[in-house]
N, C-alpha and C. Protein backbone atom coordinates (compact mmCIF):
# COMPACT_ATOMS: atom_id res chain seq x y z
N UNK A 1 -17.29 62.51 -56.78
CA UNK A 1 -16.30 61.72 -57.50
C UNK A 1 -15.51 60.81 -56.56
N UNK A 2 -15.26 61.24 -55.08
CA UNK A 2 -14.80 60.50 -54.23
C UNK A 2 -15.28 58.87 -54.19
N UNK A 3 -16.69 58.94 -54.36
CA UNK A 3 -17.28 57.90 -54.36
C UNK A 3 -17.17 56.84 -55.13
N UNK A 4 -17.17 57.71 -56.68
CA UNK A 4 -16.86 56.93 -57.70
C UNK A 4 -15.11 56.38 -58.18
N UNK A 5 -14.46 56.91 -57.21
CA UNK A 5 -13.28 56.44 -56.88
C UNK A 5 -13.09 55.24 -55.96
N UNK A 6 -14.19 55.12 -54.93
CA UNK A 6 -13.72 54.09 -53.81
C UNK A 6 -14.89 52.84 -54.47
N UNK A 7 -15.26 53.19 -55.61
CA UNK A 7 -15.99 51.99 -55.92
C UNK A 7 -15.54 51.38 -57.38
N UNK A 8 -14.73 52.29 -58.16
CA UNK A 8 -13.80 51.54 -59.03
C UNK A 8 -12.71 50.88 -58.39
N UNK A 9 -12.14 51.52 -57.48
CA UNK A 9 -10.75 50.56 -56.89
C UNK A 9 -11.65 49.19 -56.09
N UNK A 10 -12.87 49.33 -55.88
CA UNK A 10 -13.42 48.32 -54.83
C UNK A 10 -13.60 47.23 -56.45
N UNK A 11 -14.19 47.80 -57.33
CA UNK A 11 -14.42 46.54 -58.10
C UNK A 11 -12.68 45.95 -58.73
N UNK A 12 -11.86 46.61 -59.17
CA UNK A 12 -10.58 46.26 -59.06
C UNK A 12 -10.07 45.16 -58.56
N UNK A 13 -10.36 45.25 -56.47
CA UNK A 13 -10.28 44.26 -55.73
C UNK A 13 -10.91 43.14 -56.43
N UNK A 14 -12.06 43.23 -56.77
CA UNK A 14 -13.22 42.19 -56.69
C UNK A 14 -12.68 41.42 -58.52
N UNK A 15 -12.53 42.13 -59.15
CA UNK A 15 -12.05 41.62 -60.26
C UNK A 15 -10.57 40.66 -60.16
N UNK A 16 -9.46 41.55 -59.90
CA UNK A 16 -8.57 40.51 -59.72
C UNK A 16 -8.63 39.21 -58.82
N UNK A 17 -9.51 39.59 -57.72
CA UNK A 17 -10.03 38.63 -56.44
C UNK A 17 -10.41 37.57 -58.01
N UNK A 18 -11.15 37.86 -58.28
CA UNK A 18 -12.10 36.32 -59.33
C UNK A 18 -11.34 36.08 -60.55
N UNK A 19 -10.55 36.93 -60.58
CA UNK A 19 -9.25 36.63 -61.85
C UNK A 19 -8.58 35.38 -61.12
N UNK A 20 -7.90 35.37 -60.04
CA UNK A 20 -7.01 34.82 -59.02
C UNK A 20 -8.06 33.50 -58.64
N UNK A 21 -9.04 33.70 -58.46
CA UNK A 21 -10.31 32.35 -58.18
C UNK A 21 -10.27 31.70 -59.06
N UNK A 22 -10.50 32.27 -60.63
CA UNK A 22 -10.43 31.58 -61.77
C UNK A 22 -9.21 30.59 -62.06
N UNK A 23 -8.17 30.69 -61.42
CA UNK A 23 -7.48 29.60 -61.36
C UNK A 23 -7.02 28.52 -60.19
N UNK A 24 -7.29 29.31 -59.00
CA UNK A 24 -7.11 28.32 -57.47
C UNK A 24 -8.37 28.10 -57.14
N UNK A 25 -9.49 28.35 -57.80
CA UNK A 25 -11.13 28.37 -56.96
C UNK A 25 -11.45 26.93 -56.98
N UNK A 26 -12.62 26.96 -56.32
CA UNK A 26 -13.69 25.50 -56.25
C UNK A 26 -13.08 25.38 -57.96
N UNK A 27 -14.05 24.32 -57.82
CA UNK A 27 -13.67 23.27 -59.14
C UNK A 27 -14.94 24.40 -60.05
N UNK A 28 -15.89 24.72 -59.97
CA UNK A 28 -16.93 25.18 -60.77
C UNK A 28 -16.42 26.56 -61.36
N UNK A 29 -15.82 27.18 -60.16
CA UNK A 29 -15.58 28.74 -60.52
C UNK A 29 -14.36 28.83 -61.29
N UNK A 30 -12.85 27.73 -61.51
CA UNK A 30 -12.26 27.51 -62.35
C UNK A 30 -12.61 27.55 -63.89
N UNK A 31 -11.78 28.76 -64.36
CA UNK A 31 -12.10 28.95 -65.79
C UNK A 31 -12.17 27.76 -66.86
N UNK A 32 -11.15 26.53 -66.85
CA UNK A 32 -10.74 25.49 -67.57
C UNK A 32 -12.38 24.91 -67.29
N UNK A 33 -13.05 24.71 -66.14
CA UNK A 33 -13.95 24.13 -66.44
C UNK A 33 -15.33 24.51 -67.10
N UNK A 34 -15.29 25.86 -67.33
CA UNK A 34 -16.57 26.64 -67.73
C UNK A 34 -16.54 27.37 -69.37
N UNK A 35 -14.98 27.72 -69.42
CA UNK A 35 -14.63 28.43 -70.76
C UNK A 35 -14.27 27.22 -72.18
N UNK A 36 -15.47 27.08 -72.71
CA UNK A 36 -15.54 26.13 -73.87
C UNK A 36 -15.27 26.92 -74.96
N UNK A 37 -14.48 25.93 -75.99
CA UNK A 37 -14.57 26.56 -77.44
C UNK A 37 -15.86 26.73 -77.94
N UNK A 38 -15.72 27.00 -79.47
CA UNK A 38 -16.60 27.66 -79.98
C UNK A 38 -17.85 26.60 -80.73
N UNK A 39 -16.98 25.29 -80.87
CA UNK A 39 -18.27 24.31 -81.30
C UNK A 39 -18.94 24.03 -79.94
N UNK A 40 -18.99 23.98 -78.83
CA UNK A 40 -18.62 23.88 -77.32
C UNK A 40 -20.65 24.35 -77.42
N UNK A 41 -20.22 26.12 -77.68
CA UNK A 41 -21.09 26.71 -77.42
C UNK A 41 -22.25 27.07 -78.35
N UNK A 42 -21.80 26.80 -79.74
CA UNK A 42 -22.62 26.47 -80.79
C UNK A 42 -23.72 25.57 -80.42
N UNK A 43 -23.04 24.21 -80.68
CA UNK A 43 -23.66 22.97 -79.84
C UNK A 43 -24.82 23.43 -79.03
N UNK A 44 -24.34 24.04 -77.58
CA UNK A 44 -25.65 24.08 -76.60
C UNK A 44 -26.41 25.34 -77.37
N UNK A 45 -25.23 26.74 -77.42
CA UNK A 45 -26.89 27.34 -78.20
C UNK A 45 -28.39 26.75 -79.39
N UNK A 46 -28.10 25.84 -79.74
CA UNK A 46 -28.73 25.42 -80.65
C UNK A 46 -29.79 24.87 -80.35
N UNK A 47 -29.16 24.12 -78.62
CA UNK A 47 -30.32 23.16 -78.28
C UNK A 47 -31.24 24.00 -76.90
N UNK A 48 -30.84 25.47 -77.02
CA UNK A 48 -31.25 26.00 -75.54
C UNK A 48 -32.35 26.65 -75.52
N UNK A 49 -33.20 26.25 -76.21
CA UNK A 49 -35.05 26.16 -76.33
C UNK A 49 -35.75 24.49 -76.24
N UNK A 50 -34.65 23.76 -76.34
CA UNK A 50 -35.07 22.47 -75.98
C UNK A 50 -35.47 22.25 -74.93
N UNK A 51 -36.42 21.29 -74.13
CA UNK A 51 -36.30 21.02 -72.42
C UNK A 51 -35.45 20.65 -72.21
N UNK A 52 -34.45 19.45 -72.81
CA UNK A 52 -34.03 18.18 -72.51
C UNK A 52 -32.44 18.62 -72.67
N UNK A 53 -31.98 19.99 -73.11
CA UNK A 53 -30.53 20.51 -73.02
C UNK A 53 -29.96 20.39 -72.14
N UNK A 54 -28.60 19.90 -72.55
CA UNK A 54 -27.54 19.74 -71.00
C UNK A 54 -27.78 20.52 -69.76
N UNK A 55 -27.88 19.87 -68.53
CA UNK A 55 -28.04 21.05 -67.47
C UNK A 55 -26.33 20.78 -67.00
N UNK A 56 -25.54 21.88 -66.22
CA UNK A 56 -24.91 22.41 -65.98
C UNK A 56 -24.45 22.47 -64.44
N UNK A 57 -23.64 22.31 -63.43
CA UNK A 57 -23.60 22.16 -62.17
C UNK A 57 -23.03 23.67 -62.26
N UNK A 58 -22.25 24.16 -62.86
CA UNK A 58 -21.73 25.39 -63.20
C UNK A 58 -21.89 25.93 -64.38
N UNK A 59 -21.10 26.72 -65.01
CA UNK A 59 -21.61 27.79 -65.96
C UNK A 59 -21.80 26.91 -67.06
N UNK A 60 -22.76 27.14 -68.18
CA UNK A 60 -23.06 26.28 -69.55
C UNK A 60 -21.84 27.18 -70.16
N UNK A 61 -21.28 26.35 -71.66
CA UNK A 61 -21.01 26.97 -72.15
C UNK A 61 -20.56 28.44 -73.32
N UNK A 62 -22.07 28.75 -73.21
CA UNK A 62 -22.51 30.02 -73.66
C UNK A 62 -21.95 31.03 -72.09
N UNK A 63 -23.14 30.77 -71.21
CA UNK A 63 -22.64 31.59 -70.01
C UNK A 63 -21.38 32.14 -69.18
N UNK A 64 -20.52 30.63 -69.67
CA UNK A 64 -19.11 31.23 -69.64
C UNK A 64 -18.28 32.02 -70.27
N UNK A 65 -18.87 32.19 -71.51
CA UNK A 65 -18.21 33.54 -72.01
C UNK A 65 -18.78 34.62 -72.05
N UNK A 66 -20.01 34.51 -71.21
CA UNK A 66 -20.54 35.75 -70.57
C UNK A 66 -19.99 36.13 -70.16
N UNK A 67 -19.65 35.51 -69.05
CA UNK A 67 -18.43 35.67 -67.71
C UNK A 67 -17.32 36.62 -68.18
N UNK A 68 -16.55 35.89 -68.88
CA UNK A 68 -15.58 36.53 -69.98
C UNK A 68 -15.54 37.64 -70.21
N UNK A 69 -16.71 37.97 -70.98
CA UNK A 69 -17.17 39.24 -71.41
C UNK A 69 -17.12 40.26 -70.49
N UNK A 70 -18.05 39.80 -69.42
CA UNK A 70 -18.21 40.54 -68.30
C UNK A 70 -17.31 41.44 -67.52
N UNK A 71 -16.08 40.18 -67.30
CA UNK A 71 -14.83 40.56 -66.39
C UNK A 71 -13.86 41.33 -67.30
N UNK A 72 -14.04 41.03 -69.07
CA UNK A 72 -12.90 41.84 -69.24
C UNK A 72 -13.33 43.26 -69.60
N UNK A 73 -14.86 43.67 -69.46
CA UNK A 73 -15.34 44.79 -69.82
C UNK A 73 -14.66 45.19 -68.46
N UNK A 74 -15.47 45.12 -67.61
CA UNK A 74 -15.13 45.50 -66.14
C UNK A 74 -13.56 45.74 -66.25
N UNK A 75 -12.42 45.29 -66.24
CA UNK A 75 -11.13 45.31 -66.61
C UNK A 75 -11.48 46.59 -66.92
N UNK A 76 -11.10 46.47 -68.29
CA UNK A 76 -10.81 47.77 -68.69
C UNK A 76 -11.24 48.98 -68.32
N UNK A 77 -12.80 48.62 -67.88
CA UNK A 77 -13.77 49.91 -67.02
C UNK A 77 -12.84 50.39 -65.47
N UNK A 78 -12.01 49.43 -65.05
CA UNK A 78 -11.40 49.77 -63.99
C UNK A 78 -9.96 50.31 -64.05
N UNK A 79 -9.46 49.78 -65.45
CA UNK A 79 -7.92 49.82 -65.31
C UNK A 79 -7.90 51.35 -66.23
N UNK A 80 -9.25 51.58 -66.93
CA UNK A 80 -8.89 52.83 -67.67
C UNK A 80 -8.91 53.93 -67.01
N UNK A 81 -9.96 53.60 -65.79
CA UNK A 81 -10.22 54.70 -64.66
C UNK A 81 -9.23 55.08 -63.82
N UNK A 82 -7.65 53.86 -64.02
CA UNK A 82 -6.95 54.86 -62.86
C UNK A 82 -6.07 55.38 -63.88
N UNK A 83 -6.40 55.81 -64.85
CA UNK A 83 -5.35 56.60 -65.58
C UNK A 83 -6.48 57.76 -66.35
N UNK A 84 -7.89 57.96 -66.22
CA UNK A 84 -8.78 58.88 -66.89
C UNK A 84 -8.38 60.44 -65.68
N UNK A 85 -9.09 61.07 -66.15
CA UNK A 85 -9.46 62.57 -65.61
C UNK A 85 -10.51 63.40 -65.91
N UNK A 86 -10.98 64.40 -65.31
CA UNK A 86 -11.93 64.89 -65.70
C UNK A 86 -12.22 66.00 -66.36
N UNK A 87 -10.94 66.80 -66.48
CA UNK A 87 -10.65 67.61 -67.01
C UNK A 87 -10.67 69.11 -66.16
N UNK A 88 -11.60 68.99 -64.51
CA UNK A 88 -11.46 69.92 -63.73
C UNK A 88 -10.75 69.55 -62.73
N UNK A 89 -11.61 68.28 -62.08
CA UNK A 89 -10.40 68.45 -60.22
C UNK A 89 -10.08 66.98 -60.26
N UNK A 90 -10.46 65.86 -61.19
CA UNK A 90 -10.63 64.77 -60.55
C UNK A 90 -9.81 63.75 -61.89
N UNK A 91 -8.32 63.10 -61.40
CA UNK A 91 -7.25 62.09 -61.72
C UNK A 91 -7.56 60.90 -61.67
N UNK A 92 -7.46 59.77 -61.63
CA UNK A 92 -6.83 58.62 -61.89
C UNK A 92 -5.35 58.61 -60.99
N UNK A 93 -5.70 57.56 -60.37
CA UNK A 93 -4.17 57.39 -59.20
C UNK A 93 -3.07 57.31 -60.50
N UNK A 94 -3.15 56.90 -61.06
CA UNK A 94 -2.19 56.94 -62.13
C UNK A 94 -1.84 57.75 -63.51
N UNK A 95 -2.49 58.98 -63.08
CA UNK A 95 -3.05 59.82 -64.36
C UNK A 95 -1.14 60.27 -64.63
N UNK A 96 -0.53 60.57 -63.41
CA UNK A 96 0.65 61.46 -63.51
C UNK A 96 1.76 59.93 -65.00
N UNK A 97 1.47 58.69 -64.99
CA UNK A 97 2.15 57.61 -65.25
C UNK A 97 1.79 58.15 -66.47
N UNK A 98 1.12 59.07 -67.71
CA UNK A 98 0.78 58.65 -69.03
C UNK A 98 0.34 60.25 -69.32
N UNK A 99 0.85 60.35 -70.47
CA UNK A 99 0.79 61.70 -71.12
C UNK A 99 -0.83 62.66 -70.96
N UNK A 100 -1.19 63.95 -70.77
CA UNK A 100 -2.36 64.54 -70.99
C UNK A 100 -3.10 63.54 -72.35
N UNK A 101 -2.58 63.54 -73.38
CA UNK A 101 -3.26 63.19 -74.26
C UNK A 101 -3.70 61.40 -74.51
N UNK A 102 -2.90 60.71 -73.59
CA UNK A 102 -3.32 59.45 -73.14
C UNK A 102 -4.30 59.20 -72.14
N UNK A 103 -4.17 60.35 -71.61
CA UNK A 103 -5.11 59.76 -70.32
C UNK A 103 -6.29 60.47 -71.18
N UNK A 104 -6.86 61.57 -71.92
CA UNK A 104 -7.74 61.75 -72.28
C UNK A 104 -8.49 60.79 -73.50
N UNK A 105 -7.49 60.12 -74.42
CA UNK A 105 -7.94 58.65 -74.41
C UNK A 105 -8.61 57.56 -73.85
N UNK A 106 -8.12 57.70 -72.47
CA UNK A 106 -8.00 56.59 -71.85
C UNK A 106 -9.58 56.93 -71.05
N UNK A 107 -9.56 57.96 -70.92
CA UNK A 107 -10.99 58.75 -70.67
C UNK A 107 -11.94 58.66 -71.50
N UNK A 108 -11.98 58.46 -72.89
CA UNK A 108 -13.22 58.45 -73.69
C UNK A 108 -13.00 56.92 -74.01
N UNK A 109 -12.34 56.02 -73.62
CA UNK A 109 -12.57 54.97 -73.51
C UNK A 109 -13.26 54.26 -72.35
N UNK A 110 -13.49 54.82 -71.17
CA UNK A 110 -13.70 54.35 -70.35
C UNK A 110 -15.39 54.66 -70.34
N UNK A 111 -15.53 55.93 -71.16
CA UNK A 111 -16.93 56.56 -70.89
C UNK A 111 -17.59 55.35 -72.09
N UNK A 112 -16.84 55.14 -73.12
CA UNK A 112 -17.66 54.38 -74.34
C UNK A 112 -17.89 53.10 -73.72
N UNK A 113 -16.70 52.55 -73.00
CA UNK A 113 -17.49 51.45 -72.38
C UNK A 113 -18.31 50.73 -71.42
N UNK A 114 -18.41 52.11 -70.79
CA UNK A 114 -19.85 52.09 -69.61
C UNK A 114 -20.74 51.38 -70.21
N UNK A 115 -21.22 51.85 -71.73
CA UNK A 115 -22.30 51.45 -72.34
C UNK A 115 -22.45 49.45 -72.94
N UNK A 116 -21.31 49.63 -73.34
CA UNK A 116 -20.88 47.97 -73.15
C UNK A 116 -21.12 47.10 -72.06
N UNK A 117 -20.69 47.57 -70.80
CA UNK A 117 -20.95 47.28 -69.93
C UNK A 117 -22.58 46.87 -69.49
N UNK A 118 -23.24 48.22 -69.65
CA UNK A 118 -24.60 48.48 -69.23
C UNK A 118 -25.53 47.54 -70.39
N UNK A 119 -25.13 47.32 -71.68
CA UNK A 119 -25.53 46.30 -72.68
C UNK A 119 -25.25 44.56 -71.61
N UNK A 120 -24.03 44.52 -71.39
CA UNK A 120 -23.71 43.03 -70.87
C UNK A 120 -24.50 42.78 -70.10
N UNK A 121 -24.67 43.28 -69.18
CA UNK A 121 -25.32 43.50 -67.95
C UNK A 121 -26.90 42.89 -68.10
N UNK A 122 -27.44 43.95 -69.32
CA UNK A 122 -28.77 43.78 -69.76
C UNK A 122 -29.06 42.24 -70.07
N UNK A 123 -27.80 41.84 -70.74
CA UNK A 123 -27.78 40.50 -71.48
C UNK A 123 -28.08 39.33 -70.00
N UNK A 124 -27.11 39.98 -69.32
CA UNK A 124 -27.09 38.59 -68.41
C UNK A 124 -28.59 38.88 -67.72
N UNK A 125 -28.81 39.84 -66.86
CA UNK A 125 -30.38 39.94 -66.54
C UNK A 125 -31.52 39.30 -67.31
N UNK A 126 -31.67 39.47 -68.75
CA UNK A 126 -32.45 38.98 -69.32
C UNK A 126 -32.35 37.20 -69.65
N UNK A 127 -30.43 36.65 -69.75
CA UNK A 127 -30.87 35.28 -69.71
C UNK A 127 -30.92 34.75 -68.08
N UNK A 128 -30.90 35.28 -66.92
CA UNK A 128 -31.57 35.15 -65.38
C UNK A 128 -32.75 34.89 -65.64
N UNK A 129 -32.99 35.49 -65.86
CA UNK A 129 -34.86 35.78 -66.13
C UNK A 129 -35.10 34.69 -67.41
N UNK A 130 -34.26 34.28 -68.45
CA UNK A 130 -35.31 33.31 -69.67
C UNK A 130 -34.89 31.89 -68.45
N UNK A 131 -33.80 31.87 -68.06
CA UNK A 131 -33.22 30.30 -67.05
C UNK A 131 -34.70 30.42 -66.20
N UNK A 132 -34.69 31.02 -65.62
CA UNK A 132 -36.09 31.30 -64.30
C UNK A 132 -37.39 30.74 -64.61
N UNK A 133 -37.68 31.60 -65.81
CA UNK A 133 -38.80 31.26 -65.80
C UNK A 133 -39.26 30.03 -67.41
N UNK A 134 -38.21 30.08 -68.22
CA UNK A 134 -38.58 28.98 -69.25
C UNK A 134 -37.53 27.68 -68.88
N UNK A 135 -36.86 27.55 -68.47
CA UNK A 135 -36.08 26.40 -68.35
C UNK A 135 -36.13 25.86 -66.80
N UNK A 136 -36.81 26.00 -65.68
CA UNK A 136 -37.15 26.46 -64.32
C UNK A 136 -35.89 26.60 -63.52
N UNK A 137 -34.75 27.09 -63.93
CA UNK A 137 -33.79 26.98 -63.41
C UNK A 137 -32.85 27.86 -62.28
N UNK A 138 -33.12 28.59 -61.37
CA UNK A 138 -33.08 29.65 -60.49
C UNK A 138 -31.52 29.61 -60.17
N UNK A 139 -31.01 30.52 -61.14
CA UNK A 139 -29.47 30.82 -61.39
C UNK A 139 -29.02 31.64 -60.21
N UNK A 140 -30.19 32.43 -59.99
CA UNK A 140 -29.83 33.78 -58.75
C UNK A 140 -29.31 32.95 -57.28
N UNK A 141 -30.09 32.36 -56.84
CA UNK A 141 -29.51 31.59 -55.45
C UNK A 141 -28.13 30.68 -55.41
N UNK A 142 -27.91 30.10 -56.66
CA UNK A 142 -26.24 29.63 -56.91
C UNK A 142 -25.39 30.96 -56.97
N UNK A 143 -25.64 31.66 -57.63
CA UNK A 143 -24.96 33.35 -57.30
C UNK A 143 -24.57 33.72 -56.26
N UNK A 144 -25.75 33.33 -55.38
CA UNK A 144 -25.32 33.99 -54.32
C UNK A 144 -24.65 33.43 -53.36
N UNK A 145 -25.14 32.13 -53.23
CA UNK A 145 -24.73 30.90 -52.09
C UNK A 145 -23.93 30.25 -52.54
N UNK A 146 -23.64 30.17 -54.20
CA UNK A 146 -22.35 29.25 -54.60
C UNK A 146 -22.95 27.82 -54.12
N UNK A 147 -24.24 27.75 -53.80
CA UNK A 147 -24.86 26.24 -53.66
C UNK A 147 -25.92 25.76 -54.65
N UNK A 148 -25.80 25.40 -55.74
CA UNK A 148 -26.85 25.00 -56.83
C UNK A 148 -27.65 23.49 -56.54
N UNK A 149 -29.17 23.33 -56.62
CA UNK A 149 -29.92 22.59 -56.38
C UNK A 149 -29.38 21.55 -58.23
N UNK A 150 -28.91 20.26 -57.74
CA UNK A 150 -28.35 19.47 -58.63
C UNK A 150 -28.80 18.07 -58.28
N UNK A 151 -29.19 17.80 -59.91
CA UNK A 151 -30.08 16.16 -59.62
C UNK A 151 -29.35 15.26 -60.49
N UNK A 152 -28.16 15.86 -61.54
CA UNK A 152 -27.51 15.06 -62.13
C UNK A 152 -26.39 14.31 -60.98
N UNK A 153 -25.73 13.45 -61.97
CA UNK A 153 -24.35 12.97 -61.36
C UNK A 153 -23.57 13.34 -60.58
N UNK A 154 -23.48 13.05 -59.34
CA UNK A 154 -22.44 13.44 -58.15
C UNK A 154 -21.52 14.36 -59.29
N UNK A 155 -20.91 15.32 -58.73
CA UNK A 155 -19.61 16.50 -59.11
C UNK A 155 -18.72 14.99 -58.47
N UNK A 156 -16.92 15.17 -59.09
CA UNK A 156 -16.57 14.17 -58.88
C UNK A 156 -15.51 15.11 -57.62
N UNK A 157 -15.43 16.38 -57.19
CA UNK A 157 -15.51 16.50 -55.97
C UNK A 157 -15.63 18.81 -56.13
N UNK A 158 -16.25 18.64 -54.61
CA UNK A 158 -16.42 19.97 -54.62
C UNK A 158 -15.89 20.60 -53.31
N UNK A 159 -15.30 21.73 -53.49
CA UNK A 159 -14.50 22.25 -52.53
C UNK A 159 -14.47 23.73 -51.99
N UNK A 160 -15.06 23.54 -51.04
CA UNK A 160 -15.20 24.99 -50.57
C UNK A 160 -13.64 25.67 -49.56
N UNK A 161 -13.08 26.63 -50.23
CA UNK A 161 -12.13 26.94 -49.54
C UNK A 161 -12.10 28.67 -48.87
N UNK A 162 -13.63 28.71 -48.02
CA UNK A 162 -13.32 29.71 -47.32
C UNK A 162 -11.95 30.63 -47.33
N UNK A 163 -11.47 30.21 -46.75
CA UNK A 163 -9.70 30.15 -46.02
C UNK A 163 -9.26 31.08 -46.60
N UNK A 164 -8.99 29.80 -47.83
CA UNK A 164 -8.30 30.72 -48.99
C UNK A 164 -8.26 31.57 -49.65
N UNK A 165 -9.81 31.51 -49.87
CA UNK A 165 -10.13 32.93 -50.43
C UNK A 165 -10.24 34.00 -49.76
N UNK A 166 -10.51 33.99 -48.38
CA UNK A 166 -10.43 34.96 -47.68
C UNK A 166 -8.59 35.67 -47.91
N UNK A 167 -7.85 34.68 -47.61
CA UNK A 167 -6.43 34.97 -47.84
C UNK A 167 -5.89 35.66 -49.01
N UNK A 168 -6.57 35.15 -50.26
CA UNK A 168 -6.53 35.60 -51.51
C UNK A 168 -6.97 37.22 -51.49
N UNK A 169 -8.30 36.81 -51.20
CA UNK A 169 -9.09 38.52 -51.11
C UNK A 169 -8.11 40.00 -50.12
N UNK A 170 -7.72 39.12 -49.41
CA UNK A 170 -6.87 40.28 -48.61
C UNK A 170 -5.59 40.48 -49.16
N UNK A 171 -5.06 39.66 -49.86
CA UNK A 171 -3.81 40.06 -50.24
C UNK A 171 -3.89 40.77 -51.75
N UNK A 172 -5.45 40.74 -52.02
CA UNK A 172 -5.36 41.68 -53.30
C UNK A 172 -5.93 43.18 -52.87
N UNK A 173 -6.53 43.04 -51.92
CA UNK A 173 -7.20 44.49 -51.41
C UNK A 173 -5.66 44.95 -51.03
N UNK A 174 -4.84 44.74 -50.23
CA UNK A 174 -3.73 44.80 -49.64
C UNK A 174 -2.41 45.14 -51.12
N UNK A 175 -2.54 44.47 -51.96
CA UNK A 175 -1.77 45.00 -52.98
C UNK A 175 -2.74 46.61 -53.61
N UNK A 176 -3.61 46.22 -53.88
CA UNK A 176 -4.39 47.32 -54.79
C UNK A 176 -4.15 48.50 -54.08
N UNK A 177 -4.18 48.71 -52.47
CA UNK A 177 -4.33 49.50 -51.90
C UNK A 177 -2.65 50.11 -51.66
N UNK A 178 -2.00 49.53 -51.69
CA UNK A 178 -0.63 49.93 -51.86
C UNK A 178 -0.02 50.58 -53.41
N UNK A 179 -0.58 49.69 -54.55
CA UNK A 179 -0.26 50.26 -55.39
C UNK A 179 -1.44 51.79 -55.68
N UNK A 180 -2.08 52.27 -55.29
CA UNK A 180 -3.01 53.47 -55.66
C UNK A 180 -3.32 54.30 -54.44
N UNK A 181 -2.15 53.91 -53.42
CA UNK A 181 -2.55 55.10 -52.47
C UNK A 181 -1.67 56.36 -52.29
């Protein structure tokens, strides 16, 4: 369980880290530019068996509320865990903050949404894989490198801020770790 403790508080970090990106990040990883309404995403779902569908320097607007999805499952998968228990040896840094009968709530919430999770998950794997191989579009290496192979229109500017995010990232590991130790 130790383990599964130092890897919920690690995604924690990593969540608020891209919560906090989502509004000071590059121009792509900024939520305003990826999170479309709902005719937004209608629109492209409709046309995303077409060849000739909008391509994207960053997230389409379906994929961005993947994103969405993603981070606020994760959320809750993290924020329910520091208040769950196990009922033999193993708390939630915050289990003592919320009644026995909340945190055992807060516990069968966290277990129901593993599966949510493990569904999202499935979702995004499988549209990796339809981008890959029906639209030829290799989503995985922008993932990783944050560098996407782009033939449309110059971005009207792009900004890599190491720095900052490094700065960012430490001052949330650095809070998280203060508030749950």
């Amino acid at each position: 369980m130790q383990y599964h403790k130092w890897s919920g508080i690690t995604i924690l970090v990593l969540l608020l880290f891209r919560l906090v990106w989502g509004f000071v990040g590059s121009r792509e990883s900024r939520f305003m530019t990826f999170v479309r309404g709902p005719s937004a995403v209608v629109r492209y779902a409709t046309t995303l068996l077409r060849s000739d569908s909008t391509h994207y320097l960053g997230h389409n607007p379906l994929g961005g509320w993947s994103i969405i999805a993603l981070l606020f499952t994760l959320l809750v998968q993290a924020g329910t865990g520091l208040f769950a228990n196990d009922d033999i040896v193993t708390e939630g840094p915050f289990f003592d903050w919320v009644s026995k009968a909340t945190s055992d709530w807060l516990t069968q919430v966290h277990k129901l949404n593993q599966q949510v999770i493990i569904a999202l998950v499935c979702v995004h794997v499988l549209a990796v894989l339809f981008y890959f191989f029906y639209k030829r579009d290799n989503l995985v290496k922008p993932m990783i490198t944050g560098v996407k192979q782009w033939s449309g229109p110059e971005p009207l500017h792009t900004t890599d801020r190491p720095l900052i995010a490094a700065v960012i990232a430490g001052m949330v590991a650095l809070a998280v770790y203060l508030l749950v130790r």
